[in-house]
Protein backbone atom coordinates (compact mmCIF):
# COMPACT_ATOMS: atom_id res chain seq x y z
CA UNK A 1 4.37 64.80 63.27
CA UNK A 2 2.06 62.85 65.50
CA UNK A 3 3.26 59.34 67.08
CA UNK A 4 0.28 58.07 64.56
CA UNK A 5 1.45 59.77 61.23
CA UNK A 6 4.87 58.27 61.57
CA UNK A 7 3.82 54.93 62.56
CA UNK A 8 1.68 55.11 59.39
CA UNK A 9 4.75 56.51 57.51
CA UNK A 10 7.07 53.44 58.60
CA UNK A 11 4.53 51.22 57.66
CA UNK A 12 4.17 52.64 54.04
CA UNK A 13 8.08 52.50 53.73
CA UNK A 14 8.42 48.93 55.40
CA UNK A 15 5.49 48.12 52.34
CA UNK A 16 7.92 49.89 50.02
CA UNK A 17 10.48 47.89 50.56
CA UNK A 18 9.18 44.80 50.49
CA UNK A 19 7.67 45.52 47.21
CA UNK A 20 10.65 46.26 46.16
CA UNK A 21 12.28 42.89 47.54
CA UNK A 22 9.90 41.11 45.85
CA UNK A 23 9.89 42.95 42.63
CA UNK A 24 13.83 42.04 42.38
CA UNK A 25 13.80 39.07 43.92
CA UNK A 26 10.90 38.19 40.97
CA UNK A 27 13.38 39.77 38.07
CA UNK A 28 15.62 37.40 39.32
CA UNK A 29 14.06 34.34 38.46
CA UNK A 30 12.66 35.75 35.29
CA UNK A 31 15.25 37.33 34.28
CA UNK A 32 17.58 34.03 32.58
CA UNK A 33 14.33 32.15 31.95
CA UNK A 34 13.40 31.23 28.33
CA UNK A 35 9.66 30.72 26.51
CA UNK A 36 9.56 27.65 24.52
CA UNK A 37 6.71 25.68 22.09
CA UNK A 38 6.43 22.17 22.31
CA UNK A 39 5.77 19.99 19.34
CA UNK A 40 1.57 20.55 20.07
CA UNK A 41 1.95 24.08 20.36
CA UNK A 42 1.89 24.56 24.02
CA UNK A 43 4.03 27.23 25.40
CA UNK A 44 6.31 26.50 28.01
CA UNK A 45 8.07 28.51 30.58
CA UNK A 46 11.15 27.88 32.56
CA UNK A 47 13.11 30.08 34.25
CA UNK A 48 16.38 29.13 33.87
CA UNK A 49 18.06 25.33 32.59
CA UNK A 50 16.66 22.67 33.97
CA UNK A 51 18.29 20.71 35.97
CA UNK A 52 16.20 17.68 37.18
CA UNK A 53 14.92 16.53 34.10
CA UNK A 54 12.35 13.64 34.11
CA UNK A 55 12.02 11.83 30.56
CA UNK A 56 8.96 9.36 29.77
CA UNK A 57 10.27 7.71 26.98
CA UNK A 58 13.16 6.29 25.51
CA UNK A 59 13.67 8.10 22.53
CA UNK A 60 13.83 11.43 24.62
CA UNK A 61 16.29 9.28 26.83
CA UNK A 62 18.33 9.00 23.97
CA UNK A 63 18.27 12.90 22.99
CA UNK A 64 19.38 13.84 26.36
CA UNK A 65 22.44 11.67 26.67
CA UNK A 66 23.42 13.33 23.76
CA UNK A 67 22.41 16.86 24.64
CA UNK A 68 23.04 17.13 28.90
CA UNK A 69 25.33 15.78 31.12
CA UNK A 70 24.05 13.26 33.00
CA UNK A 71 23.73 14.92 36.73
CA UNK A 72 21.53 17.32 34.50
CA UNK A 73 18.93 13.93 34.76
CA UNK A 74 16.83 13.31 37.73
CA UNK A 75 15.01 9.96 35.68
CA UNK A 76 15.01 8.43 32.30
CA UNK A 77 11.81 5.82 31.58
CA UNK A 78 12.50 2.16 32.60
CA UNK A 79 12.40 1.65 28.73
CA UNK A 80 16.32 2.37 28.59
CA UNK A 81 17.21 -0.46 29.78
CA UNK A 82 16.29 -2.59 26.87
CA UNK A 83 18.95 -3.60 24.74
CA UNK A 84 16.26 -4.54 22.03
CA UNK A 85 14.52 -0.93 21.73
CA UNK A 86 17.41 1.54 23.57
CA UNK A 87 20.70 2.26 21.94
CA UNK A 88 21.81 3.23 25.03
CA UNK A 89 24.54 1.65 26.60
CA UNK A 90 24.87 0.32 30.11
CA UNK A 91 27.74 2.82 31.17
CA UNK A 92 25.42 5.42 30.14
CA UNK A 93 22.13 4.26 32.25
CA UNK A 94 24.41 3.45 34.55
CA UNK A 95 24.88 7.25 35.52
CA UNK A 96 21.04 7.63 35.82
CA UNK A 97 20.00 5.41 38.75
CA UNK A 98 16.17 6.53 39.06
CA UNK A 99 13.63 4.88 36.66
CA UNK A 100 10.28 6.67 36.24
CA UNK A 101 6.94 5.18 35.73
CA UNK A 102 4.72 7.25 33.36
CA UNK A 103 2.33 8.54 36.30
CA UNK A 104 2.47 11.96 38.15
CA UNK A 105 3.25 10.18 41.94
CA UNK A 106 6.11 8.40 40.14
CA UNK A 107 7.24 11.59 38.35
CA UNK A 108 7.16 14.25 41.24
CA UNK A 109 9.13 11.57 44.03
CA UNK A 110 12.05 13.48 42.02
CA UNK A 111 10.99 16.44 42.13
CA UNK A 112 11.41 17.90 38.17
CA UNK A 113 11.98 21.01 36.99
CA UNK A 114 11.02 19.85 33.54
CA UNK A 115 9.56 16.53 32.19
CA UNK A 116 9.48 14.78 28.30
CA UNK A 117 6.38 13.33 28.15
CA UNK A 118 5.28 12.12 24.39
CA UNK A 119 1.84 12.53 22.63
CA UNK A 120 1.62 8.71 22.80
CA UNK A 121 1.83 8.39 26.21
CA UNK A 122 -1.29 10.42 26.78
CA UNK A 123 -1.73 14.03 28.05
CA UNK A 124 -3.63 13.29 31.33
CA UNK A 125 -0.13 13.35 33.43
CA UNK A 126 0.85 16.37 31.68
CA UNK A 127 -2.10 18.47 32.52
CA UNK A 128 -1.86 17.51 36.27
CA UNK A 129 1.73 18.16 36.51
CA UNK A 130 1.09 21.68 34.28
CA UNK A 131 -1.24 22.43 37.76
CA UNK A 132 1.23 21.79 40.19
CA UNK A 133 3.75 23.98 38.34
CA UNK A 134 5.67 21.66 36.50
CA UNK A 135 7.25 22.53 32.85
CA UNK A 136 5.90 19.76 30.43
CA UNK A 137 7.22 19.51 27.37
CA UNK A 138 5.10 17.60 25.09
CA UNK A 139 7.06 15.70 21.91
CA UNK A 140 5.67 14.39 18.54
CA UNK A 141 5.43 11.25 16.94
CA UNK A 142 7.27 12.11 13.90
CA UNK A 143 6.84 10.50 10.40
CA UNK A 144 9.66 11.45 8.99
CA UNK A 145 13.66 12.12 9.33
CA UNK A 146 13.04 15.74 9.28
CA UNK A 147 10.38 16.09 11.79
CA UNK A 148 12.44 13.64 13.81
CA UNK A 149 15.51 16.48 13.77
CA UNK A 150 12.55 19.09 14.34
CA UNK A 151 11.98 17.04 17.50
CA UNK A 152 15.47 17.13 18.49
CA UNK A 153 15.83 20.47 17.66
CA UNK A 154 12.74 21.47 20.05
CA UNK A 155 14.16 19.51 23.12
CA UNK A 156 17.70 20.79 22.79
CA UNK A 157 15.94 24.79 23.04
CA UNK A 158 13.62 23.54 26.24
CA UNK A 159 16.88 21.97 28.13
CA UNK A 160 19.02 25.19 27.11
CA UNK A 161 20.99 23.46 24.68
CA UNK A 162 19.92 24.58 21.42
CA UNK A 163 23.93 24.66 19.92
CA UNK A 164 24.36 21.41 21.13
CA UNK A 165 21.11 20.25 19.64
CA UNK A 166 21.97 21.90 15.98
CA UNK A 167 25.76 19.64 16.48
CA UNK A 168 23.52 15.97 16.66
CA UNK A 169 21.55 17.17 13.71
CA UNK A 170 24.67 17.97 11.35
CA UNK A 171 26.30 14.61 12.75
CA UNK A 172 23.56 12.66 11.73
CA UNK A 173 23.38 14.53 8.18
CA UNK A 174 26.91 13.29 8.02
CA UNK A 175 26.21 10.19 8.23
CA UNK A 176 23.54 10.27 5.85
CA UNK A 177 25.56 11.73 3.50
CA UNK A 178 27.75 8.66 3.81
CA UNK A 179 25.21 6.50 3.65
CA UNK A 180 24.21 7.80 0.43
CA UNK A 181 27.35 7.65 -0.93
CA UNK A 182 27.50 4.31 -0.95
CA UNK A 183 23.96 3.57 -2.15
CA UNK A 184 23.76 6.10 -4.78
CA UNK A 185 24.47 3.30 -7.51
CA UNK A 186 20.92 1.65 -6.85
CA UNK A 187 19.05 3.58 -8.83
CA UNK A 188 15.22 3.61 -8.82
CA UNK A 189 14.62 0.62 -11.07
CA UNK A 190 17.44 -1.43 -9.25
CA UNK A 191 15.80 -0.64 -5.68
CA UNK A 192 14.50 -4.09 -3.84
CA UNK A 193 11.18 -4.62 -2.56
CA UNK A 194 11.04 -5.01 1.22
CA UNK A 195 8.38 -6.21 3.71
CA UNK A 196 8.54 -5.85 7.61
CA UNK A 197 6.51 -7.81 9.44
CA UNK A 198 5.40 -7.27 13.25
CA UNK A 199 4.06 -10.61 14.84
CA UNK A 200 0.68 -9.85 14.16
CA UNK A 201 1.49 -9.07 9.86
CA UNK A 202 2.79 -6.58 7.51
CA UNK A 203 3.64 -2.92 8.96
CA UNK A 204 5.47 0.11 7.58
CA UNK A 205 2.10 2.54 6.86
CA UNK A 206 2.52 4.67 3.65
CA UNK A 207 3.66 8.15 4.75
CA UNK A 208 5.51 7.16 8.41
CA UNK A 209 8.61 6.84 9.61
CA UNK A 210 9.57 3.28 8.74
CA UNK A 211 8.35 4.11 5.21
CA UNK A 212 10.90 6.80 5.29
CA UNK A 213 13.48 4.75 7.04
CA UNK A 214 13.12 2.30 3.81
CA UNK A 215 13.16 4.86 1.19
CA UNK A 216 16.35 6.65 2.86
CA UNK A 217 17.48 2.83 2.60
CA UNK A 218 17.00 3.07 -1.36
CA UNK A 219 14.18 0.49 -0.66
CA UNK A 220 10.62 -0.05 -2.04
CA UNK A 221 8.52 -0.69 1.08
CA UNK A 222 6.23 -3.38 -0.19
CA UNK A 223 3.73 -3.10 2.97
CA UNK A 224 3.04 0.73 2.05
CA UNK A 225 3.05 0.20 -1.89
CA UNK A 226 -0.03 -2.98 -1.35
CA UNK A 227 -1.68 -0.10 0.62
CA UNK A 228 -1.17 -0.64 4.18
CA UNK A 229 -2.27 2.65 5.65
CA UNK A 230 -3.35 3.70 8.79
CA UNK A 231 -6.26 2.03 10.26
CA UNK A 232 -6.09 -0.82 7.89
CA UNK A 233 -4.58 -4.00 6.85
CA UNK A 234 -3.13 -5.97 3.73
CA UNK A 235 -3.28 -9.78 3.71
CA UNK A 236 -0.53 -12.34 2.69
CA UNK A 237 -2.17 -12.53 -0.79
CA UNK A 238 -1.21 -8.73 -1.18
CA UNK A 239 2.28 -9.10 0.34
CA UNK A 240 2.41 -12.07 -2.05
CA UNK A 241 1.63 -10.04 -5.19
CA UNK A 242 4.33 -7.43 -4.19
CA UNK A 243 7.20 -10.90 -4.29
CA UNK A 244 9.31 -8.60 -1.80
CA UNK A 245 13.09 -9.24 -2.75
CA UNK A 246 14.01 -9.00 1.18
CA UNK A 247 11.78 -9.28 4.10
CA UNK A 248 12.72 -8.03 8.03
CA UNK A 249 10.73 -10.21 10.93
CA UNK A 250 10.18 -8.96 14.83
CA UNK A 251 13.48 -9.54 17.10
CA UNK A 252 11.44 -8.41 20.22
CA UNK A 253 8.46 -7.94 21.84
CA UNK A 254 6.63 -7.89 24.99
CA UNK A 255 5.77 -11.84 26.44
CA UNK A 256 8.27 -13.70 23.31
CA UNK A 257 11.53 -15.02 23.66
CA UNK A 258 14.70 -16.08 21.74
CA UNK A 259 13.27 -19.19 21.66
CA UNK A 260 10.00 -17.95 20.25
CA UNK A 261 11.73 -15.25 17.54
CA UNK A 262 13.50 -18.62 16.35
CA UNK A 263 10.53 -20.77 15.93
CA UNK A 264 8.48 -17.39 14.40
CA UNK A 265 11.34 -16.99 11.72
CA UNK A 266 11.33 -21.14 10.99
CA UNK A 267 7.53 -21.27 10.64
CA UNK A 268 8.04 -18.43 8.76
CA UNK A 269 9.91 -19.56 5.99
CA UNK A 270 8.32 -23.18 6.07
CA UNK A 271 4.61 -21.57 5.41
CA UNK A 272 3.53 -23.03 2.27
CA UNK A 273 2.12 -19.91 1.28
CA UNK A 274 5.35 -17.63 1.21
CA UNK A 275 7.55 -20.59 -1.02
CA UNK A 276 6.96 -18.64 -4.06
CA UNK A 277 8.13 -15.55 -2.39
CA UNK A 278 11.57 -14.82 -3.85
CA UNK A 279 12.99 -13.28 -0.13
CA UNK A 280 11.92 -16.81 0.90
CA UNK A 281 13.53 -19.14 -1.93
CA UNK A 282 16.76 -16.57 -2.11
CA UNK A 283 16.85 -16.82 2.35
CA UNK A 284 16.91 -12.89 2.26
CA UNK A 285 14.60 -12.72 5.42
CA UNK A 286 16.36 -11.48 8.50
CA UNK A 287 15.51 -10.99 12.24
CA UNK A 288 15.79 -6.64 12.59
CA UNK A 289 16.36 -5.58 15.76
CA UNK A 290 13.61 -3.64 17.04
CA UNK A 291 15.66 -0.65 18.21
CA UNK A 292 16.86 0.05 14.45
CA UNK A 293 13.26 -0.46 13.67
CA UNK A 294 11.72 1.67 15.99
CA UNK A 295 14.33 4.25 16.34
CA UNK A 296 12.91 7.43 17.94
CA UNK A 297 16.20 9.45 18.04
CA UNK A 298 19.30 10.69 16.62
CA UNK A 299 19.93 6.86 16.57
CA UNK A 300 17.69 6.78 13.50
CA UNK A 301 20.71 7.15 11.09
CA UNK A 302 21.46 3.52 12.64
CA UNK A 303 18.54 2.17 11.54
CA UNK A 304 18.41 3.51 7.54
CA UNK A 305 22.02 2.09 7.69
CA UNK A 306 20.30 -1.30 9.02
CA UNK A 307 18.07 -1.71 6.24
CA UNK A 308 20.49 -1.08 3.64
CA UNK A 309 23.33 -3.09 4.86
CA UNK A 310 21.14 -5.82 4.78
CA UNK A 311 19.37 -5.52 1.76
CA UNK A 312 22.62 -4.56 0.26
CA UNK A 313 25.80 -6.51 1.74
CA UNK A 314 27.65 -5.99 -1.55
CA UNK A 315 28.33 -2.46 -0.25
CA UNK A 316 29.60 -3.03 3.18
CA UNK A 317 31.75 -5.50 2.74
CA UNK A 318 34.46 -3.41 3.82
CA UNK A 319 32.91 -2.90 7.02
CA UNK A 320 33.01 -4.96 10.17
């Protein structure tokens, strides 16, 4: 064999190997990874757990407290530290110390190997983050209790925790269960009428997740029975005609105060035009924290029990 042909022959076997390196070295890091579909459809790939997970909202927030340990979280959204819309507690965010903002120089600084983004918060971060190799898993805005435990259900399989996922679900049919227990004596024709009102009028569309929230409640919602649906309106002359029995005003929102929740609810009930309302001659109006109302977690269950401990006190009485 020439000095040439072997030459040639090492370098075909030194390409051999390395092949060969890279083939096993690529089964490797295939070889625990997992396929998920997000709640648009998208597939997303991740080869193994994740283990800095970036979250965009609070409601995923939520789910991962309750599904990974903490040092499994590289950031939760600055949202989670809002008493009025998080229900999570302060030891809990206190084991979290970034805060993310939702844009892709804020999000990569800790360097993900998955991030919770929400349809509501836009896709534009997700498909630049997609291009730089980051899993993005994209959640739903669900209108309903069982699309909510879908969404659950969907993080729990991208963060590897699909048993632990299935365990929040059955705890919060638990509670339901409960919860129905003790309202299963109001019966259709002995439900109340309820209106929530945002500061800017009635809300609770027909055929979302507050509406569902209220009927889990054993409530009428008032807001969706006068027609409020999406992209439209009702005025105080339809909330009027409805007479709720019980009506839930803002606790929170973005540039008001104690001090202007408290003057909100006084003008409120002083408006000449709700005095023949009987939630306003009977004072069942009450300030409802927005977290209950906006609940977009396992933390729901909290919020159904909300509304009907407060339309219905007779019930809990034994309750602190």
């Amino acid at each position: 064999m020439t000095k040439r042909s072997l030459c040639s022959l090492l370098a075909v076997l030194l390409l051999l190997f390395c092949l060969g390196c890279a083939q096993h070295k690529n089964t490797q890091t295939t070889s625990g990874g997992y396929t998920v579909t997000d709640d648009t459809g998208r597939k997303v790939m991740l080869p193994s757990k994740p283990h800095r997970i970036v979250s965009l909202t609070y409601g995923t927030d939520e789910m991962l407290f309750a599904l990974v340990k903490p040092e499994r979280i590289a950031a939760i959204s600055k949202w989670s530290d809002y008493p009025e819309i998080s229900f999570l507690s302060k030891a809990e965010t206190s084991q979290v110390t970034n805060r993310v903002e939702p844009n892709t120089e804020s999000i990569m600084q800790y360097k993900p190997d998955l991030v919770l983004v929400s349809v509501s918060t836009g896709m534009d971060a997700a498909h630049i983050l997609e291009d730089m190799g980051i899993p993005v898993y994209v959640t739903s805005s669900p209108k309903s209790i069982q699309e909510l435990q879908e969404k659950i259900l969907g993080v729990a399989k991208v963060v590897g925790e699909e048993s632990q996922g299935k365990y929040v679900i059955e705890q919060m049919n638990k509670r339901l269960s409960v919860l129905e227990e003790k309202l299963h004596t109001i019966t259709a024709e002995k439900q109340k009428v309820c209106v929530a009102f945002g500061f800017t009028g009635a809300i609770g569309r027909k055929g979302y997740l507050m509406d569902n929230m209220m009927r889990l409640a054993h409530l009428r919602n008032g807001s969706a029975e006068a027609g409020l649906e999406q992209g439209n309106v009702i005025s105080k002359e339809q909330v009027i005609a409805k007479n709720p029995d019980v009506i839930f005003l803002p606790a929170w929102n973005f540039g008001h105060t104690e001090d202007d929740i408290g003057r909100y609810k006084k003008e409120f009930m002083q408006d000449p035009a709700w005095q023949t309302v009987k939630a306003v001659q009977d004072k069942e109006v009450f300030i409802m924290p927005e977290r209950y109302r906006y609940a977009a977690s396992q933390h729901i269950v909290e919020g159904i029990e909300a509304y009907a401990s407060m339309a219905y006190p007779e019930l809990f009485k034994k309750e602190k």
